[in-house]
PDB file of N, CA and C in Angstrom:
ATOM      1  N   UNK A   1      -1.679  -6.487-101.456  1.00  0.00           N
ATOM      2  CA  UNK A   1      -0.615  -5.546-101.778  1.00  0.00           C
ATOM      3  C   UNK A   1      -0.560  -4.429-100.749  1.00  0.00           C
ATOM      4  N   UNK A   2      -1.593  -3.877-100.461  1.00  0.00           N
ATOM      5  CA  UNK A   2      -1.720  -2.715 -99.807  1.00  0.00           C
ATOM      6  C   UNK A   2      -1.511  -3.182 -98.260  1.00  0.00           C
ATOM      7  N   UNK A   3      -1.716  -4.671 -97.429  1.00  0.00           N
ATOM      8  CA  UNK A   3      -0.848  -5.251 -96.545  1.00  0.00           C
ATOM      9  C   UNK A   3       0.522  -5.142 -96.456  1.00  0.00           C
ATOM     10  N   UNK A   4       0.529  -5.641 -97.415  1.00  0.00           N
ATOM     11  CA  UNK A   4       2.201  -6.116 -97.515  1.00  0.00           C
ATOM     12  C   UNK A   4       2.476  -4.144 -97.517  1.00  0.00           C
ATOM     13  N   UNK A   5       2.473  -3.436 -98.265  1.00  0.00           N
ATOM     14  CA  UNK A   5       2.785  -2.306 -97.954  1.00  0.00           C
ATOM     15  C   UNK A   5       2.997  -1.891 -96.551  1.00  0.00           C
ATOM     16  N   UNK A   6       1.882  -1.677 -95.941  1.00  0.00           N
ATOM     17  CA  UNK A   6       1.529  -1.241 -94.752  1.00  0.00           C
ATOM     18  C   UNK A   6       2.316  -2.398 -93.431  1.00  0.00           C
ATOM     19  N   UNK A   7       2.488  -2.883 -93.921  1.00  0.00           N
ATOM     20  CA  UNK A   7       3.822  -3.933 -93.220  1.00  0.00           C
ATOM     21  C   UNK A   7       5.512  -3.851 -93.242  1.00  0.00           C
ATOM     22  N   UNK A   8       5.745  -3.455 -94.426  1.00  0.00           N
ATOM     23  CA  UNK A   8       6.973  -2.901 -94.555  1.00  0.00           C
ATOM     24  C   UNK A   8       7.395  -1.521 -93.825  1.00  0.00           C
ATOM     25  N   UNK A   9       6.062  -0.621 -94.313  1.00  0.00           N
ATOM     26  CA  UNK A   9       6.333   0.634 -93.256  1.00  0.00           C
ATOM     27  C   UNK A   9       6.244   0.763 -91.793  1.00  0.00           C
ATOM     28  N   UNK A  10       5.555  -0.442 -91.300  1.00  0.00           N
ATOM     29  CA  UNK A  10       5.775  -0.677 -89.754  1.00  0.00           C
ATOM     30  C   UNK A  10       6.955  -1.346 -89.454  1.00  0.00           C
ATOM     31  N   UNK A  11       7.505  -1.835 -90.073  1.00  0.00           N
ATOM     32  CA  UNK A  11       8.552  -2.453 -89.698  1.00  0.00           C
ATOM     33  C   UNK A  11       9.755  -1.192 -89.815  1.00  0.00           C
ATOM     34  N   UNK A  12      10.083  -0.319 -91.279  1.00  0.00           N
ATOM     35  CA  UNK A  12      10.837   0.525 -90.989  1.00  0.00           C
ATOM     36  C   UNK A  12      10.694   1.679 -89.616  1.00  0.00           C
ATOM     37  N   UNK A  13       9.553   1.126 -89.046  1.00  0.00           N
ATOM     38  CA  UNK A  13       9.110   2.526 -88.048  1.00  0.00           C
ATOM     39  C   UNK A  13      10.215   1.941 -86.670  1.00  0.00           C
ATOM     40  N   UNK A  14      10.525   0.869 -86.275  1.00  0.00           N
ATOM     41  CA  UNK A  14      11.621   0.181 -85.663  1.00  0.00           C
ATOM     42  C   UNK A  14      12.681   0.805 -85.411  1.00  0.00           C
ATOM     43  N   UNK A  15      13.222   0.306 -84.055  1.00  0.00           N
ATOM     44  CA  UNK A  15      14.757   1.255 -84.179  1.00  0.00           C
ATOM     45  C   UNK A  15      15.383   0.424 -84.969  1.00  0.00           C
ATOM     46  N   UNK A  16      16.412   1.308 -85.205  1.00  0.00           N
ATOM     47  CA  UNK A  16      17.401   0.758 -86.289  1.00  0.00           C
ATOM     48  C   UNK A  16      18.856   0.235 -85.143  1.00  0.00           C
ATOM     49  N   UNK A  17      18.599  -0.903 -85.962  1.00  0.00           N
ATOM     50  CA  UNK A  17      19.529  -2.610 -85.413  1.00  0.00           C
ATOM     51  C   UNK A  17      20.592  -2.724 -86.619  1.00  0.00           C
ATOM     52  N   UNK A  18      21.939  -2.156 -86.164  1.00  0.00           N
ATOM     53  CA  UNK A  18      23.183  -2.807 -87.133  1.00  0.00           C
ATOM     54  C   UNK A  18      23.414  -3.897 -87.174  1.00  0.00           C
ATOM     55  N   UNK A  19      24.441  -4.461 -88.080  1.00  0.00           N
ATOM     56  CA  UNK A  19      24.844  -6.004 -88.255  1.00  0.00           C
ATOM     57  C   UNK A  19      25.452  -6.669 -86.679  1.00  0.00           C
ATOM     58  N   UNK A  20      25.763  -6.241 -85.970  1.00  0.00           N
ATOM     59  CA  UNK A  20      26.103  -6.535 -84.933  1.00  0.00           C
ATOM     60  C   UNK A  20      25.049  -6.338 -83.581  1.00  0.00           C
ATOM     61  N   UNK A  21      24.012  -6.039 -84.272  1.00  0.00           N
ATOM     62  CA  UNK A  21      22.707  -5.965 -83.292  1.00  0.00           C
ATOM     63  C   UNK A  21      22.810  -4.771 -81.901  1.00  0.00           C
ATOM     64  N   UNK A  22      23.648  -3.982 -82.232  1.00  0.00           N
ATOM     65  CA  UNK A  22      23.762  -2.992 -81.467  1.00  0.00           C
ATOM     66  C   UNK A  22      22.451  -2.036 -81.960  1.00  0.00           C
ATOM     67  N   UNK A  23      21.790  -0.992 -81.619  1.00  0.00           N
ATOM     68  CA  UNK A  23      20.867   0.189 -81.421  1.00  0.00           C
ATOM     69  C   UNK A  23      21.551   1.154 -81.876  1.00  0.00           C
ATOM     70  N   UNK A  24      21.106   1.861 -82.230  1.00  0.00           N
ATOM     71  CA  UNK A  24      21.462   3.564 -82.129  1.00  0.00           C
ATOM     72  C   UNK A  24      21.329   4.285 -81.242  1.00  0.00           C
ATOM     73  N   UNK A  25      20.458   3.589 -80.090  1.00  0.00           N
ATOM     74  CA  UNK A  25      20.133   4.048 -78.795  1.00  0.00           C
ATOM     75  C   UNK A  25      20.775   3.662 -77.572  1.00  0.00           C
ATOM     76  N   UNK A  26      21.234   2.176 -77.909  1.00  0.00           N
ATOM     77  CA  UNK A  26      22.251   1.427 -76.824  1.00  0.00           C
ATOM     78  C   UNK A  26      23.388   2.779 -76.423  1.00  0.00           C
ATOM     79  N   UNK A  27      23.968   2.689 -75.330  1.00  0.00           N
ATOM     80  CA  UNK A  27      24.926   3.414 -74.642  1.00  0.00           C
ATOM     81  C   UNK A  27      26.354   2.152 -74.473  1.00  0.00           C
ATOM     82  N   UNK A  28      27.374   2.877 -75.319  1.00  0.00           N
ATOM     83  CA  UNK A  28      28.235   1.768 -75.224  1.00  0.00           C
ATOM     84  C   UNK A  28      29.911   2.092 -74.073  1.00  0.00           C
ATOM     85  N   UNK A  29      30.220   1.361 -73.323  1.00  0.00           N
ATOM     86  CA  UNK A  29      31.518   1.751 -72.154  1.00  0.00           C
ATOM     87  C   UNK A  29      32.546   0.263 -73.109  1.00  0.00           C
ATOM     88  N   UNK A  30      33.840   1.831 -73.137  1.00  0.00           N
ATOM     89  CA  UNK A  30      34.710   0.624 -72.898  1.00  0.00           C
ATOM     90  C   UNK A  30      35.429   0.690 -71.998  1.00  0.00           C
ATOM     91  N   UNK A  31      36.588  -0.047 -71.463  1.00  0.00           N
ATOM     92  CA  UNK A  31      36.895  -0.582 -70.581  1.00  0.00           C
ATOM     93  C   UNK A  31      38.479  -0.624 -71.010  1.00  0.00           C
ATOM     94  N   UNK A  32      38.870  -0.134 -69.768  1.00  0.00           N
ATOM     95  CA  UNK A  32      40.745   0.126 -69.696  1.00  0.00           C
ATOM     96  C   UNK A  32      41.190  -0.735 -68.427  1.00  0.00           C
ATOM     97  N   UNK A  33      41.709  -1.783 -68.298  1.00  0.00           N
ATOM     98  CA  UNK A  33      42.289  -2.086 -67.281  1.00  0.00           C
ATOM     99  C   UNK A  33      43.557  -2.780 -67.253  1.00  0.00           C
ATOM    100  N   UNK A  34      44.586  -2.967 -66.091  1.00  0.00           N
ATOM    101  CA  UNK A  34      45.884  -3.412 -65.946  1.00  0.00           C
ATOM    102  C   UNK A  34      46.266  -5.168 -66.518  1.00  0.00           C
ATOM    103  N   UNK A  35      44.702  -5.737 -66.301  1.00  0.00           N
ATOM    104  CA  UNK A  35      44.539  -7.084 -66.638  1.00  0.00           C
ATOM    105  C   UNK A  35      44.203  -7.270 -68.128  1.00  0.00           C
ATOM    106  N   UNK A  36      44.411  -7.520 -69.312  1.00  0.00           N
ATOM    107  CA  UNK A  36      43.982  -7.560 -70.585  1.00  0.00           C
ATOM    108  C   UNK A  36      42.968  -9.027 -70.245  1.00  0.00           C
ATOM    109  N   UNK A  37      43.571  -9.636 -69.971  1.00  0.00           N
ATOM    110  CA  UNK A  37      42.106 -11.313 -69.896  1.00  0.00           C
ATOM    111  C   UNK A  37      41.870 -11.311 -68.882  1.00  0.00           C
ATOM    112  N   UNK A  38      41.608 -10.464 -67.906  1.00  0.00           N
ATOM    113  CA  UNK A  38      40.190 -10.172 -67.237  1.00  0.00           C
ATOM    114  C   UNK A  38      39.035 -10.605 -68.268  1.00  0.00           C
ATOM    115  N   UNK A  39      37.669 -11.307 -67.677  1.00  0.00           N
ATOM    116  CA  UNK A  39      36.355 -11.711 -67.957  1.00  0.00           C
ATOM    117  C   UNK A  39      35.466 -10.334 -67.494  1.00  0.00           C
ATOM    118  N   UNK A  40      35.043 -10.074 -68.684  1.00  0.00           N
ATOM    119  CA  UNK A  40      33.746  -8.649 -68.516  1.00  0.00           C
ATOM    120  C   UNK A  40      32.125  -9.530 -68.082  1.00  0.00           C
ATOM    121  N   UNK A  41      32.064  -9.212 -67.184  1.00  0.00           N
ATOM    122  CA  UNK A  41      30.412  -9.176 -66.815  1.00  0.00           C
ATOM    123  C   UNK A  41      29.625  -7.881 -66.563  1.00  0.00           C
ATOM    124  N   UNK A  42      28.236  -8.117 -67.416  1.00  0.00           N
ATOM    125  CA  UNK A  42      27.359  -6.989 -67.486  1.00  0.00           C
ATOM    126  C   UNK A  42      26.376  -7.806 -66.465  1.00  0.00           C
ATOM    127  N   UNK A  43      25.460  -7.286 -65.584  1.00  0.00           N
ATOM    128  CA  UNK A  43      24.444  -7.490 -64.763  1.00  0.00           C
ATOM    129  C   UNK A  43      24.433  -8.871 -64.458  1.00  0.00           C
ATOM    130  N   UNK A  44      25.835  -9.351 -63.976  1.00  0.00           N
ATOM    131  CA  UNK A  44      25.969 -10.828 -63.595  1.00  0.00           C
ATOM    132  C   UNK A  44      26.216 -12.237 -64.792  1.00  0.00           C
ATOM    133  N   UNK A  45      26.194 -11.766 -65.785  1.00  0.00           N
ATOM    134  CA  UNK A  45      26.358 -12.395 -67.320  1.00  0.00           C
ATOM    135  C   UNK A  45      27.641 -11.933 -67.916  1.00  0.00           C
ATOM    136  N   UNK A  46      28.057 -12.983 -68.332  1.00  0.00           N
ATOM    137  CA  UNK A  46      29.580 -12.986 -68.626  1.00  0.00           C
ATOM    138  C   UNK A  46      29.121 -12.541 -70.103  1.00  0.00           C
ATOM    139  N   UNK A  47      30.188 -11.520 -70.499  1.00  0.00           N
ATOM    140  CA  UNK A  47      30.156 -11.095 -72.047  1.00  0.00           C
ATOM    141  C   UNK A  47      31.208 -11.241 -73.220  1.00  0.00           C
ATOM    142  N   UNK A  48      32.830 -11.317 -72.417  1.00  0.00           N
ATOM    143  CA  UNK A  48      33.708 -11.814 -73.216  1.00  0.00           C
ATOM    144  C   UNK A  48      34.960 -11.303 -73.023  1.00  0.00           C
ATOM    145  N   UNK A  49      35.871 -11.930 -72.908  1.00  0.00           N
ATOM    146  CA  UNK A  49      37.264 -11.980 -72.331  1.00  0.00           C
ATOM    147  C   UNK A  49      37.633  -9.724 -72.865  1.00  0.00           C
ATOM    148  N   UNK A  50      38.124  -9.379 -71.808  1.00  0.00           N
ATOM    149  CA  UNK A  50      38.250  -7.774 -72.021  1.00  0.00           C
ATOM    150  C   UNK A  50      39.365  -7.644 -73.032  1.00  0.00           C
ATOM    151  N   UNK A  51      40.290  -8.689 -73.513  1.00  0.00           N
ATOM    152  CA  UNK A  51      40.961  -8.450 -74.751  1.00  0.00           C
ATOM    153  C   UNK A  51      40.103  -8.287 -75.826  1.00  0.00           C
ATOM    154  N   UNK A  52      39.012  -8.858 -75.883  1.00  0.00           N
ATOM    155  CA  UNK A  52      38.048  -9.369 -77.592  1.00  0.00           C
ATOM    156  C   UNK A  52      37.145  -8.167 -77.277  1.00  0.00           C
ATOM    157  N   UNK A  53      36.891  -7.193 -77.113  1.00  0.00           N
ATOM    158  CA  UNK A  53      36.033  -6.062 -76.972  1.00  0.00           C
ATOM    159  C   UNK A  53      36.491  -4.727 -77.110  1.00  0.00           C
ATOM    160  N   UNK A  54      37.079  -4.937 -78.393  1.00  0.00           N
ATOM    161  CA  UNK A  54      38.066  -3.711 -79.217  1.00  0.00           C
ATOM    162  C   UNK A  54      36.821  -2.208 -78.800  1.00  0.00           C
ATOM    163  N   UNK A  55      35.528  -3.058 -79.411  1.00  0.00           N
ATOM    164  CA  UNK A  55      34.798  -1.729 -79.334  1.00  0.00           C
ATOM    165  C   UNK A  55      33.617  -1.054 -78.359  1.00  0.00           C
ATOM    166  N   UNK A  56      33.756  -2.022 -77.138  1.00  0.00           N
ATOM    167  CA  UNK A  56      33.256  -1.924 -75.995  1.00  0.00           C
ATOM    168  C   UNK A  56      31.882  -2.355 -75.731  1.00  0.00           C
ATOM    169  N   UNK A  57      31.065  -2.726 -74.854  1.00  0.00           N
ATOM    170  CA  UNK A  57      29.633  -3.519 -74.726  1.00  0.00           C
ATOM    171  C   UNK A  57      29.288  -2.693 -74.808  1.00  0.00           C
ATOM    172  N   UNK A  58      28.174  -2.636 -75.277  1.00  0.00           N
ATOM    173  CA  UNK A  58      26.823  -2.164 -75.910  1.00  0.00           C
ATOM    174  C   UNK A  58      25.313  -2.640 -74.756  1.00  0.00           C
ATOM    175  N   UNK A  59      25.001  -1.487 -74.176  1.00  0.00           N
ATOM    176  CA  UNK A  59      24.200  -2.026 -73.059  1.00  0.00           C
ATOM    177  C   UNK A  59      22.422  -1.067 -73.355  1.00  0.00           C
ATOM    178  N   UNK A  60      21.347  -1.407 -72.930  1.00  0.00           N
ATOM    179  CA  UNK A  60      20.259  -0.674 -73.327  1.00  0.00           C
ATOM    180  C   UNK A  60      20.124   0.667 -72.228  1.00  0.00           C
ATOM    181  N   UNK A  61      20.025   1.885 -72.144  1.00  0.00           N
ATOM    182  CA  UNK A  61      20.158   2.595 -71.223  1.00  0.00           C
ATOM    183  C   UNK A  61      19.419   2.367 -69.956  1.00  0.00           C
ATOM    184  N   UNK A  62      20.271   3.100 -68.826  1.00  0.00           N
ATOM    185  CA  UNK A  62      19.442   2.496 -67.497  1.00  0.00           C
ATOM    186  C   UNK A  62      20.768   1.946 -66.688  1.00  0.00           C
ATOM    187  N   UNK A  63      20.417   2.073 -65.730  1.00  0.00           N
ATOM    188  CA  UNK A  63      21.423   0.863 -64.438  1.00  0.00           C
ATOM    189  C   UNK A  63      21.824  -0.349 -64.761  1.00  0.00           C
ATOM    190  N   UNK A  64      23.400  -0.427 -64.835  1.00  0.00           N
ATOM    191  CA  UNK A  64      23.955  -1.286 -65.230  1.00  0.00           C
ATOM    192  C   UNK A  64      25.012  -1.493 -64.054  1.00  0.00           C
ATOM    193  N   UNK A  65      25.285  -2.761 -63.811  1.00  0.00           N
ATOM    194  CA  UNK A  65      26.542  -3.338 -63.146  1.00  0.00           C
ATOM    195  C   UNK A  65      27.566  -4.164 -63.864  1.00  0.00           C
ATOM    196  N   UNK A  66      28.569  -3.233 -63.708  1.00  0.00           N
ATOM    197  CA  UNK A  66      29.784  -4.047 -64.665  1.00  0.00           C
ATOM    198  C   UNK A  66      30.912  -4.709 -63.564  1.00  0.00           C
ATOM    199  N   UNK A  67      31.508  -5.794 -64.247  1.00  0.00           N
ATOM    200  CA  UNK A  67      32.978  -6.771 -63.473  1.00  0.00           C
ATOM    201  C   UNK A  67      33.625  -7.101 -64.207  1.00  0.00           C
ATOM    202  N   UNK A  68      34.970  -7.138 -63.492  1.00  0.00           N
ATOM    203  CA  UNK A  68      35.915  -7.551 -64.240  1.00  0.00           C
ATOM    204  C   UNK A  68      36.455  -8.541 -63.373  1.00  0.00           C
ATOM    205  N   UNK A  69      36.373  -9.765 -63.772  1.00  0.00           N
ATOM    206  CA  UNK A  69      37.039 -11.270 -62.988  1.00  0.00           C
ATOM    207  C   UNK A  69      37.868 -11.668 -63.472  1.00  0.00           C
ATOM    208  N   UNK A  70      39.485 -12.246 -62.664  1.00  0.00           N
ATOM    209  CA  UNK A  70      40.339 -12.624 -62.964  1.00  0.00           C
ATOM    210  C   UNK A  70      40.756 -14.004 -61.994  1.00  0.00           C
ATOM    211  N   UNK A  71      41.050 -15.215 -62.339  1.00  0.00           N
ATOM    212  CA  UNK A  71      41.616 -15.736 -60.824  1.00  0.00           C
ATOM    213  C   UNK A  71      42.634 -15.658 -60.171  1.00  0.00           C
ATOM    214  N   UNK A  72      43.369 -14.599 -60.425  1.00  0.00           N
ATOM    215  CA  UNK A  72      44.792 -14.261 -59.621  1.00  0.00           C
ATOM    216  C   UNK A  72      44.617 -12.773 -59.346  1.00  0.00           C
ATOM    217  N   UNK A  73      43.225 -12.342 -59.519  1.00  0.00           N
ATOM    218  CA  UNK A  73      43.251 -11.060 -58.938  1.00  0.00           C
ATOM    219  C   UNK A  73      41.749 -10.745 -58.043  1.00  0.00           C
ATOM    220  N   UNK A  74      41.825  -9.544 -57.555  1.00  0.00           N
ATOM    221  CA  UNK A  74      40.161  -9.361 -56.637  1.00  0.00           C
ATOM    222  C   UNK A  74      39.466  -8.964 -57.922  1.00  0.00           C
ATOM    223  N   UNK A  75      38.327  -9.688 -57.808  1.00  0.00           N
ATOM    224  CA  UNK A  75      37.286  -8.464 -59.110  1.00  0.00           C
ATOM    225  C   UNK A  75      36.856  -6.989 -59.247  1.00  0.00           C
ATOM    226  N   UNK A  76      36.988  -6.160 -59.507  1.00  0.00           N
ATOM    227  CA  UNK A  76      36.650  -5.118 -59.181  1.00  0.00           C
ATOM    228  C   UNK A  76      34.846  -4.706 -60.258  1.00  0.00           C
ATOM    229  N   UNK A  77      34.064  -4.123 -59.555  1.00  0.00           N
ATOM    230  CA  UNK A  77      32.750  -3.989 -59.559  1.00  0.00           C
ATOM    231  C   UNK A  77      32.596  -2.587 -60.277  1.00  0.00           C
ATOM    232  N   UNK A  78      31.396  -2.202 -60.974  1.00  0.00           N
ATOM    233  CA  UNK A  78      31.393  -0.568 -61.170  1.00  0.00           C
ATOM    234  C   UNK A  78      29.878  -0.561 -61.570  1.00  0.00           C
ATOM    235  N   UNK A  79      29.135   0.027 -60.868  1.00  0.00           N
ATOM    236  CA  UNK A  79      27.523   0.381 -61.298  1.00  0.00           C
ATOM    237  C   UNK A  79      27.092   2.006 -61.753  1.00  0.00           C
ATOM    238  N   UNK A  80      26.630   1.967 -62.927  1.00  0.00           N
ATOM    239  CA  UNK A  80      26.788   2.968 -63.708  1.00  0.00           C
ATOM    240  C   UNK A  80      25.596   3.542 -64.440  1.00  0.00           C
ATOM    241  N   UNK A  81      25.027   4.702 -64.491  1.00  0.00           N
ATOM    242  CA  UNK A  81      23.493   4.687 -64.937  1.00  0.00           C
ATOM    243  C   UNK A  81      23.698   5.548 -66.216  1.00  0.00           C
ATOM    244  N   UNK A  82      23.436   4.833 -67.247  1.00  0.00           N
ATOM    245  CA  UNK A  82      24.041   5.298 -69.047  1.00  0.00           C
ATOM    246  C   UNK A  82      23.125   6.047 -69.247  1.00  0.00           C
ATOM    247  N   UNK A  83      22.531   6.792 -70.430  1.00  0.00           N
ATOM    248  CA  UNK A  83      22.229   7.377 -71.070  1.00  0.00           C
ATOM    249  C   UNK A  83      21.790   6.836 -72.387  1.00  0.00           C
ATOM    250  N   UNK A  84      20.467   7.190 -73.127  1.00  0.00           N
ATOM    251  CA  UNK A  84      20.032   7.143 -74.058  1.00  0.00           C
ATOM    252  C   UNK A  84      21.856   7.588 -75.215  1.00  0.00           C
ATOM    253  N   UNK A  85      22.242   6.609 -76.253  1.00  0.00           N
ATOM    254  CA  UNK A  85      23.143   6.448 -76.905  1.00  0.00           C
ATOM    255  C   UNK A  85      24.533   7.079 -76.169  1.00  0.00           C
ATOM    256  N   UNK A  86      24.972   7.154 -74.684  1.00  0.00           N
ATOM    257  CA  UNK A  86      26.045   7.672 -74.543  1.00  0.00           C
ATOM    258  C   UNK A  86      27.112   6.886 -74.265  1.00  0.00           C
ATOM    259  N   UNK A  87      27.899   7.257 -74.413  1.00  0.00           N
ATOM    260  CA  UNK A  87      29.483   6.846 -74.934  1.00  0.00           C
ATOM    261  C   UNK A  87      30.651   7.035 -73.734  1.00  0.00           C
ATOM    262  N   UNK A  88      30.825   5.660 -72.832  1.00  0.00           N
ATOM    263  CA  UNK A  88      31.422   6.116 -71.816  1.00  0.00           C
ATOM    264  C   UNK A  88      32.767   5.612 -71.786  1.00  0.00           C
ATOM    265  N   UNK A  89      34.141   5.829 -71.280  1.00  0.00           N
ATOM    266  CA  UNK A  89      35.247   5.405 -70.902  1.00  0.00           C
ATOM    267  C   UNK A  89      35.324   5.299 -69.263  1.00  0.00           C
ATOM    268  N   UNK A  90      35.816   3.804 -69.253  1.00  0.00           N
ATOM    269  CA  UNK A  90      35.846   3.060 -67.993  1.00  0.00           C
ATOM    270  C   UNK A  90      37.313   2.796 -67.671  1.00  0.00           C
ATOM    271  N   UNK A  91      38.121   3.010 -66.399  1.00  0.00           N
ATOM    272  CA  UNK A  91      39.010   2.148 -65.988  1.00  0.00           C
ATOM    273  C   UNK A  91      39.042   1.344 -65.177  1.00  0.00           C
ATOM    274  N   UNK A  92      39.213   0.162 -65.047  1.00  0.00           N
ATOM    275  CA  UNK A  92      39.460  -0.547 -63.903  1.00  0.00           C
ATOM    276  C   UNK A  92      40.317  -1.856 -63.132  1.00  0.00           C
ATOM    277  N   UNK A  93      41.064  -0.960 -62.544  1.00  0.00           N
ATOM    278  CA  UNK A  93      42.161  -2.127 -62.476  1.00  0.00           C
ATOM    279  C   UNK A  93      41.803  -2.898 -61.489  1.00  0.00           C
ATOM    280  N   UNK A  94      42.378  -3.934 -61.476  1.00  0.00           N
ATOM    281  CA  UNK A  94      42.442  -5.068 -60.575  1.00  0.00           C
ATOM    282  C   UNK A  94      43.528  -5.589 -59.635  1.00  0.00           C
ATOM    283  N   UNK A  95      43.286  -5.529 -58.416  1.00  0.00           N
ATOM    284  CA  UNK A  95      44.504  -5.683 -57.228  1.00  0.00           C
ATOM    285  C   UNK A  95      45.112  -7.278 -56.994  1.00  0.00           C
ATOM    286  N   UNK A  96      46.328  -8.025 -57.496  1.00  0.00           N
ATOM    287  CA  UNK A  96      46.875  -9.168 -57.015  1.00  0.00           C
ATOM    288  C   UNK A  96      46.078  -9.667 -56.231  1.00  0.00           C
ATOM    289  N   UNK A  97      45.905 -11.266 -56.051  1.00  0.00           N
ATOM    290  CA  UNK A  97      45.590 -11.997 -55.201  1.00  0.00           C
ATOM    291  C   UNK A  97      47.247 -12.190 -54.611  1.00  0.00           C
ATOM    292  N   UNK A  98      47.670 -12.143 -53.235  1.00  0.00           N
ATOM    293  CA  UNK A  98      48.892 -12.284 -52.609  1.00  0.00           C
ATOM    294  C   UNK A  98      48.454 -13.873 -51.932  1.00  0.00           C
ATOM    295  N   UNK A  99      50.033 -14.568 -52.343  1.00  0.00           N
ATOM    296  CA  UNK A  99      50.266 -15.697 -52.124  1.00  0.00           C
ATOM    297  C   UNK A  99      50.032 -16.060 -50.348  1.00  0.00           C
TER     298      UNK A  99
END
């Protein structure tokens, strides 16, 4: 009993993880650009079409590299050093690929 106790309270000692597995500590950017289905990549890993990310990626603080890939446009790049839970607004548009 007194395990199992002492197990539960280590576990509440944890950061706290919402249903969507975001932190309270994660630093989250969203993202404004001219392209709506532009492809979001975080540190070279694709995360999900920039229409479906109403509420923006959720990244652990620290140096991050973000993209936005399109195939009819150039990608545009942005490296960004977050903050313990901060809350950033991003724009980034993307220039035509010319025929």
């Amino acid at each position: 009993m007194n395990r199992a106790l002492f197990l539960v309270a280590l576990a509440a000692c944890g950061p706290k993880i919402g249903p969507t597995g975001v932190s309270a500590s994660d630093a989250i950017v969203q993202f404004k650009s001219n392209v709506r289905d532009a492809q979001v990549f975080v540190d070279g890993r694709f995360v999900a079409p920039l229409s479906r990310l109403g509420g923006g990626v959720a990244v652990e603080p620290g140096v991050h590299r973000f993209e936005l890939r399109h195939d009819d446009y150039f990608s545009s790049y942005l490296e960004l050093t977050l903050a313990k839970a901060e809350r950033r607004k991003v724009s980034m548009d993307l220039a035509p690929v010319l025929p």
